[in-house]
Protein backbone atom coordinates (compact mmCIF):
# COMPACT_ATOMS: atom_id res chain seq x y z
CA UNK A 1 74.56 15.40 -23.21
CA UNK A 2 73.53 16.73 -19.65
CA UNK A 3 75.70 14.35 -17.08
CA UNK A 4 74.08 10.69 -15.21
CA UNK A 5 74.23 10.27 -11.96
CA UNK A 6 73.01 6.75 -10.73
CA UNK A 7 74.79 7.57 -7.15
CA UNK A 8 73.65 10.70 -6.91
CA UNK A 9 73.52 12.51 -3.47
CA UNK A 10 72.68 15.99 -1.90
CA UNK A 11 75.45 16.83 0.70
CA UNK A 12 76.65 14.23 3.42
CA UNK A 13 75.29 10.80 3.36
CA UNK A 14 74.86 7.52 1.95
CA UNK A 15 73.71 7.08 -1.33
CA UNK A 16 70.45 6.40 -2.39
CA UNK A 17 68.44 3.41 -2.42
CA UNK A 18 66.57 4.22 -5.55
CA UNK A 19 67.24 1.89 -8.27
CA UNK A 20 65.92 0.87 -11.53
CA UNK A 21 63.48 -2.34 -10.19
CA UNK A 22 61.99 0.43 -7.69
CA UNK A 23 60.91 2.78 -10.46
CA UNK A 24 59.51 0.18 -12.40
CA UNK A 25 57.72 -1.11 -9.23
CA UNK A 26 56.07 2.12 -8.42
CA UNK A 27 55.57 3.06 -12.09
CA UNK A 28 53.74 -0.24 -12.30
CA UNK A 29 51.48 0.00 -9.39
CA UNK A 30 51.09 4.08 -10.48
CA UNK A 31 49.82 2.68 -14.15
CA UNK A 32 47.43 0.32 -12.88
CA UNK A 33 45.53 2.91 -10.89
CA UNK A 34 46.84 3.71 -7.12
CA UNK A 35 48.03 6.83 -5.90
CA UNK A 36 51.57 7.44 -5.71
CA UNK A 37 51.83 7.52 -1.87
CA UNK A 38 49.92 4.48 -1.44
CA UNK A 39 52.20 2.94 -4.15
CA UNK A 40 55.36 3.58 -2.49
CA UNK A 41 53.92 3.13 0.82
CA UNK A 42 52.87 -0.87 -0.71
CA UNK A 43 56.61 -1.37 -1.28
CA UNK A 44 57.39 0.02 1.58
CA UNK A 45 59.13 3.04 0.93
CA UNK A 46 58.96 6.14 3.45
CA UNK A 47 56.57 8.89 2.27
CA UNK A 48 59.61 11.33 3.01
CA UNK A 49 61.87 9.47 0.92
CA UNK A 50 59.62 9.34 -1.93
CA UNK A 51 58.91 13.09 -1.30
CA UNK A 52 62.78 14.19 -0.92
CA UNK A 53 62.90 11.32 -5.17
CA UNK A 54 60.64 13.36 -6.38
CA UNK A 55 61.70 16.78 -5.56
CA UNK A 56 64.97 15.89 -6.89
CA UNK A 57 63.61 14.38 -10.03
CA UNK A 58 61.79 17.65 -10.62
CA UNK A 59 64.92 19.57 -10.08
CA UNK A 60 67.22 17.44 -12.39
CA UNK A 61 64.81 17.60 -15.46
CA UNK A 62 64.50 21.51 -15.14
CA UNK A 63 67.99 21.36 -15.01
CA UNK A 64 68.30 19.28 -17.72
CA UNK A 65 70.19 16.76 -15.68
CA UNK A 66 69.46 12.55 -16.49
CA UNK A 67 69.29 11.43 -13.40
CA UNK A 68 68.22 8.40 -11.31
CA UNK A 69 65.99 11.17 -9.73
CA UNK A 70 64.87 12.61 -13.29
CA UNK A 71 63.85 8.70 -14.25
CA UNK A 72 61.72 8.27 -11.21
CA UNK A 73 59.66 11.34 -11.49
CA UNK A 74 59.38 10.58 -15.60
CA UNK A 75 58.14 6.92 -14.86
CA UNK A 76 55.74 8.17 -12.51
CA UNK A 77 54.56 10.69 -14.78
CA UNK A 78 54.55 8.30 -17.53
CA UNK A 79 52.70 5.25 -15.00
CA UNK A 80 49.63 7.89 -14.14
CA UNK A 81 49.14 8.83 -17.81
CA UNK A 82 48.78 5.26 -18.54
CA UNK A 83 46.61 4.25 -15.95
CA UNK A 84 44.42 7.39 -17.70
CA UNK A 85 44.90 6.07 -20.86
CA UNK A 86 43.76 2.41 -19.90
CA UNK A 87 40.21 3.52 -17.98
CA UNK A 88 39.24 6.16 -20.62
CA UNK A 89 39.59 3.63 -23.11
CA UNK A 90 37.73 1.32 -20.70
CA UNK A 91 34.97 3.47 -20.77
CA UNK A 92 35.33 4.23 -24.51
CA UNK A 93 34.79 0.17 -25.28
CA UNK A 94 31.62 0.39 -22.82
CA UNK A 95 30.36 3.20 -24.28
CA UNK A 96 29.24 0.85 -27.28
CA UNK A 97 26.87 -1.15 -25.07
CA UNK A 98 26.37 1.67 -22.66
CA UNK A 99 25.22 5.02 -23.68
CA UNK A 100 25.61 6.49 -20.19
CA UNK A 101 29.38 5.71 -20.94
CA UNK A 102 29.27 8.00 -23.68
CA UNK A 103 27.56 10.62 -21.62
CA UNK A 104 30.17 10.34 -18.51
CA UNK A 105 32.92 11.27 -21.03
CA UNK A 106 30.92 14.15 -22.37
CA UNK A 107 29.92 15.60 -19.47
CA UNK A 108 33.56 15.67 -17.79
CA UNK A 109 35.25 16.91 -21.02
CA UNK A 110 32.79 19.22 -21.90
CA UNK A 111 31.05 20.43 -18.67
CA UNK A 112 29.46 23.30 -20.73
CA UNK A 113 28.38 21.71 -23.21
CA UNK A 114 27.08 18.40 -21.98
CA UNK A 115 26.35 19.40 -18.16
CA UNK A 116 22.54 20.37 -17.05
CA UNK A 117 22.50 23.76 -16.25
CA UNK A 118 22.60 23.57 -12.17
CA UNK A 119 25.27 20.92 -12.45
CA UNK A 120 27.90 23.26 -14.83
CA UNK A 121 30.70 24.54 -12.52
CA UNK A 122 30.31 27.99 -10.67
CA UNK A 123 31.78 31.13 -12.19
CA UNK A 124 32.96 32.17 -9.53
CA UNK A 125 37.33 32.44 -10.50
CA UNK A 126 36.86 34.96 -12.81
CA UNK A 127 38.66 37.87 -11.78
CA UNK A 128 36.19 39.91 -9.70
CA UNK A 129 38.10 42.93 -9.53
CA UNK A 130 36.68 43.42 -13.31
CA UNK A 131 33.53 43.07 -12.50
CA UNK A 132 30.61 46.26 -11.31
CA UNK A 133 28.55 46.43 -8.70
CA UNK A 134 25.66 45.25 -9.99
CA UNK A 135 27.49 42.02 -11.34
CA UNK A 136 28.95 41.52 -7.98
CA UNK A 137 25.34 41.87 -6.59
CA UNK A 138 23.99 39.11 -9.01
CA UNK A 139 26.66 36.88 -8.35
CA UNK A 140 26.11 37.09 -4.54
CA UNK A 141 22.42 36.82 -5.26
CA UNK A 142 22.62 33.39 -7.45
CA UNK A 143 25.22 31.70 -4.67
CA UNK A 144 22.27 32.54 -2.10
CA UNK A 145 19.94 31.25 -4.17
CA UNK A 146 21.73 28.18 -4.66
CA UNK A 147 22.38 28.33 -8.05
CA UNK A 148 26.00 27.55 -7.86
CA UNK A 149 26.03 24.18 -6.16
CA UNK A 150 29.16 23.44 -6.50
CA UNK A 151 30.15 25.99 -3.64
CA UNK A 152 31.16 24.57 0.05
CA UNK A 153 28.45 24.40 2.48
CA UNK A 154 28.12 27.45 4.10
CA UNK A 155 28.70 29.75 1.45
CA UNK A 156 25.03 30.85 0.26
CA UNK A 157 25.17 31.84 4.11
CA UNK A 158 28.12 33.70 3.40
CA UNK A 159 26.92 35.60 0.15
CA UNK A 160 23.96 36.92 1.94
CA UNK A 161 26.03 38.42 4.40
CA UNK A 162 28.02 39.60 1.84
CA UNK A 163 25.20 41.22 -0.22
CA UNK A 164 23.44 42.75 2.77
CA UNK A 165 27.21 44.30 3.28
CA UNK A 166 27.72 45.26 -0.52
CA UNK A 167 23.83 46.91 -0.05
CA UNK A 168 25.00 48.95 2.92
CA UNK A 169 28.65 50.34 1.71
CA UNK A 170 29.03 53.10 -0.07
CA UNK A 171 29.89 53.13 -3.74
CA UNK A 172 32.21 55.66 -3.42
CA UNK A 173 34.32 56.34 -0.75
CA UNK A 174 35.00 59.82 0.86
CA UNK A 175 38.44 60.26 1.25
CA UNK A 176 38.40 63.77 2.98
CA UNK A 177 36.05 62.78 6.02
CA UNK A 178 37.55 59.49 6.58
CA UNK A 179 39.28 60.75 9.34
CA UNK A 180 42.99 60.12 7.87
C-alpha cells in the first residue's frame, strides 16, 4: 500500500491546514451545487491555497500516493458528480409532469439527434487540414451565412474575409518564382 501522509508538506514550512472537517465542508457545499472557488472562498479558504490542495492532490493520485491532498481532490471530484447526479435526477422526476423536461435532457445529451438544425453545434473542430478547397470554401460560406450560430460574434465577418482570401490565392504555389 502506497504511503499516508496527513502532515504532508512540499519543502520548508508549516504544515498544512487541510484536515478531514475541511474536505467534507467543501465536498458538501461542491455536492449541493457551487463552484469550487466559491466553496472554498465561503469557508474562507485562500483561492491559492485551494489551488496549491489541489495540484497536490492531482499529483499524489497519479503517483499513487493516499494522501490528505489525494482525499481532497477525490471528495471534490466525488461532491461535483453528486451535485450532477441530484439535478439530473431532478429533472428526470419533472420530466413526468413536464415534457419540456424530457426534451432539455434530450437535446443536451443528444445535440444531433434532438437539436433543430440551426441550433446543432458548428463543425467547425474537425481537422481542416483534411479537408479540399472546395470544403473549406463551403464551410467559410455557411459561417457567413450564419448557419453556424454558435460561432463568436464577429466571425461570419471573419469568414468572408477569409473566403474572399481563399478566392484570391493560388491553389498551387510556385516554388521557383517565389523569390527564395
Amino acid at each position: 500500500m502506497a504511503p499516508t501522509r496527513s502532515t504532508y508538506r512540499i519543502g520548508p514550512g508549516k504544515p498544512t491546514s487541510l484536515n478531514q472537517n475541511i474536505i467534507d465542508a467543501v465536498a458538501e457545499l461542491v455536492s449541493l451545487g457551487l463552484s469550487i472557488p466559491i466553496a472554498v472562498k465561503a469557508l474562507g479558504i485562500p483561492r491559492k491555497t485551494s489551488d496549491d490542495w489541489t495540484a497536490y492532490g492531482k499529483r499524489d493520485l497519479a503517483r499513487g500516493v493516499d494522501s490528505i491532498y489525494a482525499q481532497w481532490w477525490s471528495a471534490l471530484e466525488e461532491g461535483k458528480a453528486a451535485c450532477e447526479v441530484t439535478l439530473l435526477k431532478r429533472i428526470v422526476d419533472a420530466s413526468l409532469y413536464d415534457w419540456r423536461a424530457a426534451q432539455f435532457v434530450l437535446q443536451s445529451r443528444y445535440p444531433e439527434r434532438y437539436l433543430p438544425p440551426d441550433k446543432q453545434p458548428n463543425k467547425l473542430g474537425d481537422d481542416l487540414s483534411t479537408k479540399s478547397t472546395e470544403e473549406l470554401k463551403q464551410m467559410l460560406a455557411d459561417v457567413a451565412a450564419g448557419k453556424m450560430p454558435k460561432l463568436k460574434a464577429g466571425a461570419a465577418d471573419l469568414a468572408e474575409d477569409a473566403s474572399e482570401e481563399l478566392e484570391e490565392t493560388p491553389a498551387v504555389i510556385d516554388v521557383e518564382n517565389t523569390g527564395s
